[in-house]
C-alpha atoms as a PDB file:
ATOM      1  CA  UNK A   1    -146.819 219.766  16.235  1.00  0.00           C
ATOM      2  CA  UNK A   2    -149.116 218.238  13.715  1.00  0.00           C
ATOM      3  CA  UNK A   3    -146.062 216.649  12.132  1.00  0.00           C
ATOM      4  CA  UNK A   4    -145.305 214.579  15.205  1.00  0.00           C
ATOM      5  CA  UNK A   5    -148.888 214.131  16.228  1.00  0.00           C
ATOM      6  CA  UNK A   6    -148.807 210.410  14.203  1.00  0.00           C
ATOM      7  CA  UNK A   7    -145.898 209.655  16.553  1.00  0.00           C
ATOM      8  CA  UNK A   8    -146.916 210.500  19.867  1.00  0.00           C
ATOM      9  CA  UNK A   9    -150.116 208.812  19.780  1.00  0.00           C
ATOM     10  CA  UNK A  10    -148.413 205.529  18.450  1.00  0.00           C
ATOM     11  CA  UNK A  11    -146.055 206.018  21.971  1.00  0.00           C
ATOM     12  CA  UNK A  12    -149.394 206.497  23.821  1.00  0.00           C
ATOM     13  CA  UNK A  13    -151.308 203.262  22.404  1.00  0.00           C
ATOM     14  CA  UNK A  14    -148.036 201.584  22.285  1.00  0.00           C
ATOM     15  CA  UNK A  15    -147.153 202.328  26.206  1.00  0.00           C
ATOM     16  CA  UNK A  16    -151.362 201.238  26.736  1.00  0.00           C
ATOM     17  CA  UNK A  17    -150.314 197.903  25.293  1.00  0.00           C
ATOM     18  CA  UNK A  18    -147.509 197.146  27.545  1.00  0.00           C
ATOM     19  CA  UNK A  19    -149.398 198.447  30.858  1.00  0.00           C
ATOM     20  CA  UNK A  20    -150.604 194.987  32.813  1.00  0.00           C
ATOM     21  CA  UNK A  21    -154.314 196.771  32.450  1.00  0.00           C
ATOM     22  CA  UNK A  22    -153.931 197.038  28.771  1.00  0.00           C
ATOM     23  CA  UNK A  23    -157.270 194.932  28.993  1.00  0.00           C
ATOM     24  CA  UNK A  24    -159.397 195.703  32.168  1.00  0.00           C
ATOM     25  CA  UNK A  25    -157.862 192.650  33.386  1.00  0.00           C
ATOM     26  CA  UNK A  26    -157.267 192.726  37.420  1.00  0.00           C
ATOM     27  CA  UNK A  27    -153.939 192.896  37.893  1.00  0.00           C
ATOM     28  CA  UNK A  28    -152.445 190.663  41.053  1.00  0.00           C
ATOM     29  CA  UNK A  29    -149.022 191.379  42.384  1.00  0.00           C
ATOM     30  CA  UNK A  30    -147.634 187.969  43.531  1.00  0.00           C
ATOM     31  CA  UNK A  31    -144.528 187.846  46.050  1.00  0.00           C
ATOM     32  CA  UNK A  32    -142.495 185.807  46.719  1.00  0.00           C
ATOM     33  CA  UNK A  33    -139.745 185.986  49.709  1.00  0.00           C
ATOM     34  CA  UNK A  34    -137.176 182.958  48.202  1.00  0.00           C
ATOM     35  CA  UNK A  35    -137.489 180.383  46.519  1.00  0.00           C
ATOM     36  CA  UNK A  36    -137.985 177.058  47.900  1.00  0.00           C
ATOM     37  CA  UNK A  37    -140.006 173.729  46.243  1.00  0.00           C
ATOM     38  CA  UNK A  38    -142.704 173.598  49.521  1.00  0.00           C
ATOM     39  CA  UNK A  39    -143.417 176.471  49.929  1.00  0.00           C
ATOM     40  CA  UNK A  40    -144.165 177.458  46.237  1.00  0.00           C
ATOM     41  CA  UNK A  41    -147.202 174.897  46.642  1.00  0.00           C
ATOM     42  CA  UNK A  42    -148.912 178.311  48.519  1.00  0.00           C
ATOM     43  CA  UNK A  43    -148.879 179.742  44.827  1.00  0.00           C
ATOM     44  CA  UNK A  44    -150.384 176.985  43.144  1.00  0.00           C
ATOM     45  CA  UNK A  45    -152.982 176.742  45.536  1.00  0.00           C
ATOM     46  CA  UNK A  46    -153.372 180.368  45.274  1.00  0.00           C
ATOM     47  CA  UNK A  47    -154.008 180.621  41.427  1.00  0.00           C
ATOM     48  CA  UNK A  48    -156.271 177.787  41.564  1.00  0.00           C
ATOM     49  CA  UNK A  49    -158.445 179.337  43.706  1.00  0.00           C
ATOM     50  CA  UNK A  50    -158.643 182.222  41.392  1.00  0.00           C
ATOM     51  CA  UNK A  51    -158.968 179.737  38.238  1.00  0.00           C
ATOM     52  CA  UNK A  52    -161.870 178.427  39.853  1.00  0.00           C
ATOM     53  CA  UNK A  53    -164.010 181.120  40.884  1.00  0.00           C
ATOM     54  CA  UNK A  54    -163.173 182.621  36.938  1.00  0.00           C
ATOM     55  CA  UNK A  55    -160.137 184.159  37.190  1.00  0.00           C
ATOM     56  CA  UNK A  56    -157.689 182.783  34.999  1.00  0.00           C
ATOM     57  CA  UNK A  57    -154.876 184.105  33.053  1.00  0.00           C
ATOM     58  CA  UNK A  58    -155.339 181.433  30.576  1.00  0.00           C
ATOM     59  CA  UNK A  59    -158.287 182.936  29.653  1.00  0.00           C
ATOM     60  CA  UNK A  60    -156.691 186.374  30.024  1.00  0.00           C
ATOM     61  CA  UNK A  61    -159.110 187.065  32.897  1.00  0.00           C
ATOM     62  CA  UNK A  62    -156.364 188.168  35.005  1.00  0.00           C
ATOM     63  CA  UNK A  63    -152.963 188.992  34.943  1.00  0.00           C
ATOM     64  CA  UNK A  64    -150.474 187.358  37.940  1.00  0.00           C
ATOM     65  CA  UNK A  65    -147.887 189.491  38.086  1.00  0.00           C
ATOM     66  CA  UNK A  66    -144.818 187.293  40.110  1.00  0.00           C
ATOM     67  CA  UNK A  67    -141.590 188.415  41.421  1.00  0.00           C
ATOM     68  CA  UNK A  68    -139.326 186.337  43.604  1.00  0.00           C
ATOM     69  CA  UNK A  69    -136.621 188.412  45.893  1.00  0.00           C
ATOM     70  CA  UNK A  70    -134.558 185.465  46.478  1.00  0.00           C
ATOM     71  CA  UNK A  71    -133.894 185.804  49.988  1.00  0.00           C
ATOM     72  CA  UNK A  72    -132.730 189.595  49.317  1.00  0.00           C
ATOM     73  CA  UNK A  73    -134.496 191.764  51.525  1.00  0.00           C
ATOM     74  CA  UNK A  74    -133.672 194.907  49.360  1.00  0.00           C
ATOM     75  CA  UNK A  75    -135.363 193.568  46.277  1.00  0.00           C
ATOM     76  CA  UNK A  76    -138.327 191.944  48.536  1.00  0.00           C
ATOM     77  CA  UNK A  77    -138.796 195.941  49.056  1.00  0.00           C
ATOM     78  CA  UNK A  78    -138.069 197.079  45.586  1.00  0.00           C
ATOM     79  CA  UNK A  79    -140.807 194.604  44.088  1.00  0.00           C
ATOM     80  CA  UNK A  80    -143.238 195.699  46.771  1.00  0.00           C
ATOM     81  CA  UNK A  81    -142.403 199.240  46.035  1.00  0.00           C
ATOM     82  CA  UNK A  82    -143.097 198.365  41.766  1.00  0.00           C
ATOM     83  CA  UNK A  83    -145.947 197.013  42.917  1.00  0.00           C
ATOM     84  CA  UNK A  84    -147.222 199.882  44.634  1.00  0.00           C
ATOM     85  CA  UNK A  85    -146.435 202.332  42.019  1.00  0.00           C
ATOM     86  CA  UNK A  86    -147.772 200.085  39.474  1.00  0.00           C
ATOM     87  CA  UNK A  87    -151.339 200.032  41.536  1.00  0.00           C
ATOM     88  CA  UNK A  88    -151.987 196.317  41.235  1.00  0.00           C
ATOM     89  CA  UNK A  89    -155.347 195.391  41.825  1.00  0.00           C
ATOM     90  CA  UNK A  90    -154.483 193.217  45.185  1.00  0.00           C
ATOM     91  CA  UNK A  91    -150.941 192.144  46.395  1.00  0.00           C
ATOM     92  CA  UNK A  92    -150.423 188.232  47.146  1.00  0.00           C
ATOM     93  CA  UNK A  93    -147.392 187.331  49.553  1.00  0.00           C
ATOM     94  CA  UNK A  94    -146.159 184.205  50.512  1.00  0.00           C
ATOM     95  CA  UNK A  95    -144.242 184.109  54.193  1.00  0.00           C
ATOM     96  CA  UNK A  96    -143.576 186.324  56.562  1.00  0.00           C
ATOM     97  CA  UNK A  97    -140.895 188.580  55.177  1.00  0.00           C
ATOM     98  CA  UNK A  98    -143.149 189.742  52.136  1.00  0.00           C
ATOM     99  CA  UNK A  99    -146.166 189.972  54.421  1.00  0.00           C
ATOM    100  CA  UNK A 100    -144.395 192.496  56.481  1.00  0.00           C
ATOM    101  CA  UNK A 101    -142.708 194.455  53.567  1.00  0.00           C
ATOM    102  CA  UNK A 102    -146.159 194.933  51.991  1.00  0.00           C
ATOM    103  CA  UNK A 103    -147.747 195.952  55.053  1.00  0.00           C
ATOM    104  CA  UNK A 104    -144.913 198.976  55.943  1.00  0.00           C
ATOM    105  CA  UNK A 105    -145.321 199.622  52.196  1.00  0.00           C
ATOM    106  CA  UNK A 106    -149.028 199.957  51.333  1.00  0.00           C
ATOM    107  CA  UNK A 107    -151.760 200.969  53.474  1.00  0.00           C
ATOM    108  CA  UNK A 108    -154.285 201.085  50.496  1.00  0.00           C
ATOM    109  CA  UNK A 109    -153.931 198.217  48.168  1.00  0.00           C
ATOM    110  CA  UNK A 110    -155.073 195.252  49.512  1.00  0.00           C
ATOM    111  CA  UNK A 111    -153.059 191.934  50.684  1.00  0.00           C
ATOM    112  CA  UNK A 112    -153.889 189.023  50.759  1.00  0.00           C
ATOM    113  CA  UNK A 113    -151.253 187.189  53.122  1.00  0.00           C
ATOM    114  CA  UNK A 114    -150.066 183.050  53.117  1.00  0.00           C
ATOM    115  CA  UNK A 115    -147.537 181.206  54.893  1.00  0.00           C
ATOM    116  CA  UNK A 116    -147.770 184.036  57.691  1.00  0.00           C
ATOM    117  CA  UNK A 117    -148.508 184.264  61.302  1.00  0.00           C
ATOM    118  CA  UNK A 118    -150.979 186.068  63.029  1.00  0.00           C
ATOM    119  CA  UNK A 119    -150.587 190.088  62.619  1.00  0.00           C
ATOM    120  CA  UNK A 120    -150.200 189.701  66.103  1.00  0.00           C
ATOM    121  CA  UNK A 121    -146.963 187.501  65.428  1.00  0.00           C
ATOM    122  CA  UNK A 122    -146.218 189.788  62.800  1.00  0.00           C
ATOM    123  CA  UNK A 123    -146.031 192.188  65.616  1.00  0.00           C
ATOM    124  CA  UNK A 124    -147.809 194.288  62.589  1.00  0.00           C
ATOM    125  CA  UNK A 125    -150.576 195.507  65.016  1.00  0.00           C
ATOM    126  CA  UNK A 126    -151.011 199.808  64.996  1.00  0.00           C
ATOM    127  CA  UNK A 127    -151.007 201.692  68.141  1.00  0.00           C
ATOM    128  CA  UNK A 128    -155.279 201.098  68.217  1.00  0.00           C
ATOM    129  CA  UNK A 129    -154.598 197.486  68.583  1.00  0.00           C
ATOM    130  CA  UNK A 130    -156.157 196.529  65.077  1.00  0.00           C
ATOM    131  CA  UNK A 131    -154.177 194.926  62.464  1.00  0.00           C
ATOM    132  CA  UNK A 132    -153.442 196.801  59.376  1.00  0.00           C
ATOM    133  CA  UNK A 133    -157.137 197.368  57.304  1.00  0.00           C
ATOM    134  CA  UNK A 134    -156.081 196.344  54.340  1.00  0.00           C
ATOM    135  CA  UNK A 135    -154.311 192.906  55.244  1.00  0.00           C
ATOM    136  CA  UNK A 136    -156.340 189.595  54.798  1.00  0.00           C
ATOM    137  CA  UNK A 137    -155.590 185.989  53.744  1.00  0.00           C
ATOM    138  CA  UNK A 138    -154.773 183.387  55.792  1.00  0.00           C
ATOM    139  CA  UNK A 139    -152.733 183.274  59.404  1.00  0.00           C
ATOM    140  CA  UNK A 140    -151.071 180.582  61.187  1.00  0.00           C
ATOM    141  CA  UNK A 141    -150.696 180.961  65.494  1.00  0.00           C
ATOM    142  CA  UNK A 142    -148.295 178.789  67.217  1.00  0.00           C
ATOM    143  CA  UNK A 143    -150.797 176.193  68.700  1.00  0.00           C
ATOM    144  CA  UNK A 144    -150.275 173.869  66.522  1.00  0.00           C
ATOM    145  CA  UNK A 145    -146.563 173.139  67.093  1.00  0.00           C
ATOM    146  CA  UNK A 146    -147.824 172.073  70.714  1.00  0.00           C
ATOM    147  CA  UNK A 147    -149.385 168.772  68.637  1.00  0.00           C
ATOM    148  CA  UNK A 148    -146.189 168.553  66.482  1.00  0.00           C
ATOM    149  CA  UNK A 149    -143.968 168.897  69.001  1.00  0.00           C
ATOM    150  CA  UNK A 150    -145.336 166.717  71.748  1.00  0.00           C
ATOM    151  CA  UNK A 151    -145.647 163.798  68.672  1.00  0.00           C
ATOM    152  CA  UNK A 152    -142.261 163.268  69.074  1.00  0.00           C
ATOM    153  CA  UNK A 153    -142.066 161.472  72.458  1.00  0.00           C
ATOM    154  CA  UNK A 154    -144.939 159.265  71.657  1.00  0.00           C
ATOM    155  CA  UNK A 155    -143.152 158.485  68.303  1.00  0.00           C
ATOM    156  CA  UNK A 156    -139.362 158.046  69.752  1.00  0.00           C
ATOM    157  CA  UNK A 157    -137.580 156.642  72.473  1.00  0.00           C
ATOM    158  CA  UNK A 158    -134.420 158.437  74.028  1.00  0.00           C
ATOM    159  CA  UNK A 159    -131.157 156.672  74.112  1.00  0.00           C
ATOM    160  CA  UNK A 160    -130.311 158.199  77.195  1.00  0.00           C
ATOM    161  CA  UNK A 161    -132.137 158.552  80.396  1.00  0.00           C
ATOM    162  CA  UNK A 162    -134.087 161.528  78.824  1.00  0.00           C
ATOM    163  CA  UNK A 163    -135.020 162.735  75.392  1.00  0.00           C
ATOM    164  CA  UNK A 164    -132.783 165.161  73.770  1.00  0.00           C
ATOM    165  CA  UNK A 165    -134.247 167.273  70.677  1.00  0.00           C
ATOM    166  CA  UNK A 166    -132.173 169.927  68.860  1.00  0.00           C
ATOM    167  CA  UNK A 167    -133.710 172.839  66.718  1.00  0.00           C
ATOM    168  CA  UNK A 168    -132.456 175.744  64.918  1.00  0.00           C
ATOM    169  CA  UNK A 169    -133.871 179.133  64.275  1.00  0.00           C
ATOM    170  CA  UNK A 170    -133.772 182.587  62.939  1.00  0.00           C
ATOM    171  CA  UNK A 171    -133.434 185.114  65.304  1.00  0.00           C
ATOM    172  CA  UNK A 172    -134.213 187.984  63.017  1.00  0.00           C
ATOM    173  CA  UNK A 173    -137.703 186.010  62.092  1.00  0.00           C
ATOM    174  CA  UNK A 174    -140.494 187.366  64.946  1.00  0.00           C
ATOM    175  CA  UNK A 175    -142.164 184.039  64.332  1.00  0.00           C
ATOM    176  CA  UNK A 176    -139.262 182.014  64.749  1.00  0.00           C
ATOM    177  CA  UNK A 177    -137.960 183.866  67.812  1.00  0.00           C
ATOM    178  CA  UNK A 178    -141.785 182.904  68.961  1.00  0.00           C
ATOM    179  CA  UNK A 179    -142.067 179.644  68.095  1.00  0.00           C
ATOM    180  CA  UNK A 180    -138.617 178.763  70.096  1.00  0.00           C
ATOM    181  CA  UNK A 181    -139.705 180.055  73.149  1.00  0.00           C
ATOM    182  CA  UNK A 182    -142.989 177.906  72.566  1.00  0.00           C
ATOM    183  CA  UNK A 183    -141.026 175.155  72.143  1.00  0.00           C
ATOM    184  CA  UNK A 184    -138.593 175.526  75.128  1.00  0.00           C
ATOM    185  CA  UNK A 185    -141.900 175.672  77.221  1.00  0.00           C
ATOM    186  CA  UNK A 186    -143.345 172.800  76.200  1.00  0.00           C
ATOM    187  CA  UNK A 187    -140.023 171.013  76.277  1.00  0.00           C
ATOM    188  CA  UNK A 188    -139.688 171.589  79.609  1.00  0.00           C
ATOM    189  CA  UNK A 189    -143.523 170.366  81.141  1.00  0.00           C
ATOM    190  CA  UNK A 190    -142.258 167.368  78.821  1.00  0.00           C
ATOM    191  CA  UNK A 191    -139.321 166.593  80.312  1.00  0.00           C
ATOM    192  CA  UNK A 192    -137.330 167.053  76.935  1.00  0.00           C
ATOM    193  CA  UNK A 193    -133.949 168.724  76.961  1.00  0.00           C
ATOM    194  CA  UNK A 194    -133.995 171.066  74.264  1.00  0.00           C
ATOM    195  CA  UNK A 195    -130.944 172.186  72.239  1.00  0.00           C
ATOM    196  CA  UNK A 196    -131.829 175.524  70.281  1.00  0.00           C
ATOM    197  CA  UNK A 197    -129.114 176.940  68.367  1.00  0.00           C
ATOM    198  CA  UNK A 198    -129.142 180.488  66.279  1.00  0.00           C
ATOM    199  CA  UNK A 199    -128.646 181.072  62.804  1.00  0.00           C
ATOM    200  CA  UNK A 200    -128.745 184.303  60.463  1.00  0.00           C
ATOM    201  CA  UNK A 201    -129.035 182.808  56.891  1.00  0.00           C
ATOM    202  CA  UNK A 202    -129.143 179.729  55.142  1.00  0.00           C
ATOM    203  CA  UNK A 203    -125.556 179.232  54.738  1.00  0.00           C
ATOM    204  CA  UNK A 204    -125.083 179.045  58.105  1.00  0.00           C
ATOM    205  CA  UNK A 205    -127.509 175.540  58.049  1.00  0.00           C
ATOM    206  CA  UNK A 206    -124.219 173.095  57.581  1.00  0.00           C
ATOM    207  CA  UNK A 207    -122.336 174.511  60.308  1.00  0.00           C
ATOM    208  CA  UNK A 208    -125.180 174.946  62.785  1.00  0.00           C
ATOM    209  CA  UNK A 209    -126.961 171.685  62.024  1.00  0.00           C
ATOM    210  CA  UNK A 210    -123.295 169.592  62.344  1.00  0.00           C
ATOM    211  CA  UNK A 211    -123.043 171.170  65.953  1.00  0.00           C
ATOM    212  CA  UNK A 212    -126.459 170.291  67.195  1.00  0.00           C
ATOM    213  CA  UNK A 213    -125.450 166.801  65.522  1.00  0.00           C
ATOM    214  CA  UNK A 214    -122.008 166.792  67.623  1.00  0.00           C
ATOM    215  CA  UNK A 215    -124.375 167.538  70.957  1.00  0.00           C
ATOM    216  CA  UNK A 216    -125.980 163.895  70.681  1.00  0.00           C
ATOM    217  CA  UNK A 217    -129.826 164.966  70.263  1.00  0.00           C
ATOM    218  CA  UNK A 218    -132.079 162.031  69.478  1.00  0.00           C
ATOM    219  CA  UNK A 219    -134.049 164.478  67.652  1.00  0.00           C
ATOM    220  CA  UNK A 220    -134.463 166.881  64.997  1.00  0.00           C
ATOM    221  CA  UNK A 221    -137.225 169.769  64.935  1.00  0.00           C
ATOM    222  CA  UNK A 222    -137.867 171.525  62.074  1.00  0.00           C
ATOM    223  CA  UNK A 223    -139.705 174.778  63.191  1.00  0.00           C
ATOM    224  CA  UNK A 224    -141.667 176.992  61.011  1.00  0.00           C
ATOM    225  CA  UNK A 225    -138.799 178.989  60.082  1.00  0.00           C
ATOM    226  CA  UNK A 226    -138.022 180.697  56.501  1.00  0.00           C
ATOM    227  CA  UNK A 227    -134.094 179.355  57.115  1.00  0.00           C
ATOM    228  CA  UNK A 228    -135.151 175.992  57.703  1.00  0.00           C
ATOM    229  CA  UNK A 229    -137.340 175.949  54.984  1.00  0.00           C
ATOM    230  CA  UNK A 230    -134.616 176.854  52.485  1.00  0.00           C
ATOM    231  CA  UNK A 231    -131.837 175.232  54.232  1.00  0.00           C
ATOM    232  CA  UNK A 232    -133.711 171.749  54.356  1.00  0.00           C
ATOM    233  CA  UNK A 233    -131.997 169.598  52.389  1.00  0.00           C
ATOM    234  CA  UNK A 234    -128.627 170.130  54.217  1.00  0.00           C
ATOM    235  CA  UNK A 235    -130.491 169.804  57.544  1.00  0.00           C
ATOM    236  CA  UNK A 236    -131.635 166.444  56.139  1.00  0.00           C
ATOM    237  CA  UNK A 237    -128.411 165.135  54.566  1.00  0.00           C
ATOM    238  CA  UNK A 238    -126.465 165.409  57.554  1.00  0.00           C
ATOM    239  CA  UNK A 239    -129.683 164.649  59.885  1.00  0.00           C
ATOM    240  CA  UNK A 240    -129.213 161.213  57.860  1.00  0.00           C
ATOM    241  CA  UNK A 241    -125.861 160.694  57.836  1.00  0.00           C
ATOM    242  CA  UNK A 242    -125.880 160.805  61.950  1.00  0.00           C
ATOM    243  CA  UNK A 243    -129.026 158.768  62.116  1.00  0.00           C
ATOM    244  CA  UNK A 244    -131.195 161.329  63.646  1.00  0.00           C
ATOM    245  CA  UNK A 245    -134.718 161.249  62.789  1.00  0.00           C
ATOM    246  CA  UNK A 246    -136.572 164.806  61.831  1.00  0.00           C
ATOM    247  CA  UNK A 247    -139.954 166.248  62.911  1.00  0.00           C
ATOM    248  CA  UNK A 248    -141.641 169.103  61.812  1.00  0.00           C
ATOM    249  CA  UNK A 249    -144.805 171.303  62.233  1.00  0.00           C
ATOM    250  CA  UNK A 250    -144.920 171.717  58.860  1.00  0.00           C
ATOM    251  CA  UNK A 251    -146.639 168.866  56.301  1.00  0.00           C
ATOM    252  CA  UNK A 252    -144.511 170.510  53.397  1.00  0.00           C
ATOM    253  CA  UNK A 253    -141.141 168.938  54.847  1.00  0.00           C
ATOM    254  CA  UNK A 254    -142.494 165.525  55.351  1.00  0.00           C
ATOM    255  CA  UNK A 255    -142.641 165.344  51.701  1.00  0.00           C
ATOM    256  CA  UNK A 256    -139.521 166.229  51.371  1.00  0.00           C
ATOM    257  CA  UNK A 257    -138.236 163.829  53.773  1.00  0.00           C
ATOM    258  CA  UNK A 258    -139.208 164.730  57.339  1.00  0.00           C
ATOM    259  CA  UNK A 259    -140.923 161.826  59.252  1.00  0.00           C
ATOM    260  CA  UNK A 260    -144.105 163.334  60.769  1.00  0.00           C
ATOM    261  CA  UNK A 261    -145.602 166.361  61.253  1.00  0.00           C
ATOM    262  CA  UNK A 262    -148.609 167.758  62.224  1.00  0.00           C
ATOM    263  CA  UNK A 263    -149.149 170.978  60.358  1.00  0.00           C
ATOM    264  CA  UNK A 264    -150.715 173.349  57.763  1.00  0.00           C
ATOM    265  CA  UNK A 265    -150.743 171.650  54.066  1.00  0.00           C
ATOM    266  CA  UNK A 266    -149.065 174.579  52.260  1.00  0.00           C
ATOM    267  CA  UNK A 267    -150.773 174.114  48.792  1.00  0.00           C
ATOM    268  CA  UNK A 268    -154.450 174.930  50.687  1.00  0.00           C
ATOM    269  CA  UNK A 269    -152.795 177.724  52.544  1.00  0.00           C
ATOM    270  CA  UNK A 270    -152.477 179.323  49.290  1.00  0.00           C
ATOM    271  CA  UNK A 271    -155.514 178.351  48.107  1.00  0.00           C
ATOM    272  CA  UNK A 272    -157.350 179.529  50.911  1.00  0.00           C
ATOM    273  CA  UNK A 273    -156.081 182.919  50.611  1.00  0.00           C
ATOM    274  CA  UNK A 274    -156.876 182.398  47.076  1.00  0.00           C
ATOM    275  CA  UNK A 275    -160.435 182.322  47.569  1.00  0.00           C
ATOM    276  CA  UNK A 276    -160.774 185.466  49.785  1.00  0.00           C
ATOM    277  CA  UNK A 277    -158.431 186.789  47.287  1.00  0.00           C
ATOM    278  CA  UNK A 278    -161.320 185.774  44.477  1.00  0.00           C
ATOM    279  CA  UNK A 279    -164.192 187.261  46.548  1.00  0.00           C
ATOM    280  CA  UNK A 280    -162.376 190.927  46.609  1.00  0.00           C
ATOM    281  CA  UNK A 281    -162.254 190.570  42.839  1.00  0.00           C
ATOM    282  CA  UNK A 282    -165.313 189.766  42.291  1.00  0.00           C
ATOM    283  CA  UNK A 283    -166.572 193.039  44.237  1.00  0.00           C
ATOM    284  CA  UNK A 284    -164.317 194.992  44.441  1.00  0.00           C
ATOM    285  CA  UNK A 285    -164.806 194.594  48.566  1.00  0.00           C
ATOM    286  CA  UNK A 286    -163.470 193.846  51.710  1.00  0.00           C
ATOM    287  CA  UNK A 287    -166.641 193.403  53.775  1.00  0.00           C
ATOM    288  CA  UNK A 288    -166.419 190.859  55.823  1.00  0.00           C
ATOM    289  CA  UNK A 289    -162.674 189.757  55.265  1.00  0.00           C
ATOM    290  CA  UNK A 290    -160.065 189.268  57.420  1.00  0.00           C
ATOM    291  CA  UNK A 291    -157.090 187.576  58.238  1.00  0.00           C
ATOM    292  CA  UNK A 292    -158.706 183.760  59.416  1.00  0.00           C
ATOM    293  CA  UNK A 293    -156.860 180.622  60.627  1.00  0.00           C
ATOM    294  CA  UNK A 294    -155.612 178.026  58.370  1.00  0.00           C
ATOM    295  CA  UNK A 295    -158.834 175.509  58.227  1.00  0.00           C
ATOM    296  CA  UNK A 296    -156.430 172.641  56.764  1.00  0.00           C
ATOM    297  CA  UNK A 297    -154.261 170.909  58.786  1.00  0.00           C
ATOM    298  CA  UNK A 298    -152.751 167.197  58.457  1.00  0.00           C
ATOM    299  CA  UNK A 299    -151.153 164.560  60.534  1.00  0.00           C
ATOM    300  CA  UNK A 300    -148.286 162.925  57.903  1.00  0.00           C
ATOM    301  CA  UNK A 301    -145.536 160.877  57.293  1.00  0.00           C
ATOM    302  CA  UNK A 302    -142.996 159.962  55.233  1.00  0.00           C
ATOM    303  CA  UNK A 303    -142.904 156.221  54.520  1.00  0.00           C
ATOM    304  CA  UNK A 304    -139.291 155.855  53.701  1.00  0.00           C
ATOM    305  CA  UNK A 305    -137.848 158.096  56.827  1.00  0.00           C
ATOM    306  CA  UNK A 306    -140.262 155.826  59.063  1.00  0.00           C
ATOM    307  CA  UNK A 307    -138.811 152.812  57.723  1.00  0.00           C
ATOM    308  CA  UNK A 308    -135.333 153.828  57.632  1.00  0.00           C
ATOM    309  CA  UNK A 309    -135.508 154.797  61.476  1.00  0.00           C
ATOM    310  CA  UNK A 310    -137.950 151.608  62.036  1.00  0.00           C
ATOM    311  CA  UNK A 311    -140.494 154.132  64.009  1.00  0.00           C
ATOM    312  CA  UNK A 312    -144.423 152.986  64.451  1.00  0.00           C
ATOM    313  CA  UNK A 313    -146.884 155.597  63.264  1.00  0.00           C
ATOM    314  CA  UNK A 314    -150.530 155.540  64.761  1.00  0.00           C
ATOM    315  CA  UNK A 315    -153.394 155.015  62.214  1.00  0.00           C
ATOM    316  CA  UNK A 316    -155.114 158.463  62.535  1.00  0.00           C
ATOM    317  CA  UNK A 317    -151.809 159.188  60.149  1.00  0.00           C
ATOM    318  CA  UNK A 318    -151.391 159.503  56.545  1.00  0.00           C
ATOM    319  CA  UNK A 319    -148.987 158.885  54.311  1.00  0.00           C
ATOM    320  CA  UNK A 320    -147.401 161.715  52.169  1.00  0.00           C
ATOM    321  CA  UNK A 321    -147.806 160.757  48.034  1.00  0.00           C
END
């Protein structure tokens, strides 16, 4: 035994070093649903919230920790699951899909949620009617499309006798299922005919997108939907082609070449959840956390899709860099 002693503490300092604690450092669990350029702004936002209330990995302060399931809903559990085992300090998720995955998958370690709806939307909440006790971060409800939707007469004028306005959506996403109905509502005290077509996955974005296209809609809306988030740039390539103008809830998509929206900037998302995130850190408790609203919204547009559909934007808009 005293032969091998030598050994087997070299495995046990060895298997220290490669633990993420190996120095006291918090350890944050970061994850990701898919991967997709506007909605990784959540991230950045995220870690600079940390970075500025001291907690930097730079500085070896703490250690991020970031997995990305790529739109496989197996590995978003698997990751959540390593996660778990490997008792991170807090989890961070970004949408919907890894909000819910950690919640069924931890009721201990705390998360701190972006890009999510209300736990409500979720449809998270236990049989006591309280959301999950160790979820926090920041929510999203679907008021707000009300404003982004009803932007869209004021902004366009129909070609026919009444305004037609086609959307997609996922109908395995609880918010998306959600925000449609919304959206048919409102359509309807607005006298908009509203095409809503299903889709399962992202590679069903050509096909779908071409046969709202082939209905004549004056109108694209981009709703706060995972799909359309990753499916974008085919939604806006053949949007384009047909000469049919896109608006979105979501200030993210502007940028990317949606003409308006009235919506949530994604980067302080993150970096609001950052900063409850920061406080938990820094005391190791959750008094007085809880999921809150997004405090950040924008009214935005693109410059080059409002010149390329010639469309007037009022003044209490800005201009996406």
């Amino acid at each position: 035994m005293k032969k091998y002693l030598p050994l087997i503490l070299f495995t046990v300092l060895f298997a220290a070093c490669k633990s993420p604690k190996a120095n006291n450092a918090p350890v944050v669990g970061f994850v990701d649903a898919f991967e997709d350029a506007t909605i990784a702004q959540a991230r950045t936002g995220f870690t600079d919230a940390l970075k500025k209330e001291g907690f930097s990995e730079e500085k070896k302060t703490v250690k991020i920790e970031y997995r990305n399931a790529q739109g496989n809903i197996p590995t978003l559990t698997q990751i959540v699951n390593y996660f778990v085992s490997e008792n991170v300090d807090l989890l961070a998720t970004c949408t919907t899909l890894s909000s819910v995955t950690a919640v069924q998958n931890t009721k201990t370690i705390p998360i701190f949620e972006m890009v999510s709806p209300t736990p409500e939307r979720m449809k998270v909440i236990g049989k006591d009617g309280k959301a999950p006790a160790n979820l926090f971060g920041a929510v999203e409800d679907l008021q707000y499309i009300d404003t982004s939707f009803s932007i869209i007469p004021k902004l366009l004028k129909p070609k026919g006798s009444k305004l037609v306005i086609g959307m997609i959506y996922n109908q395995a996403e609880p918010q998306s299922a959600d925000a449609m109905q919304r959206i048919k509502s409102l359509a309807d005290k607005l006298n908009i005919t509203l095409i809503a077509l299903p889709l399962n996955s992202s590679a069903d974005a050509q096909l779908v997108t071409q046969a709202l296209l082939d209905k004549k809609i004056d109108a694209f809306f981009a709703n706060p939907d995972n799909t359309v988030f990753a499916s974008f740039e085919t939604i806006l390539k053949n949007c384009n082609q047909a000469n049919v103008p896109i608006f979105t809830s979501e200030a993210g998509l502007v940028q990317r070449g949606a003409v308006a929206a009235f919506g949530a900037d994604i980067y302080q998302w993150g970096y609001q959840a950052g900063e409850q995130a920061a406080q938990y850190l820094k005391t190791h408790k959750t008094d007085g956390l809880k999921p809150e609203m997004v405090k950040i919204r924008k009214r935005v547009y693109n410059p080059a899709a409002v010149k390329k559909y010639n469309i007037a934007i009022p003044s209490n808009f800005e201009a996406v860099k």
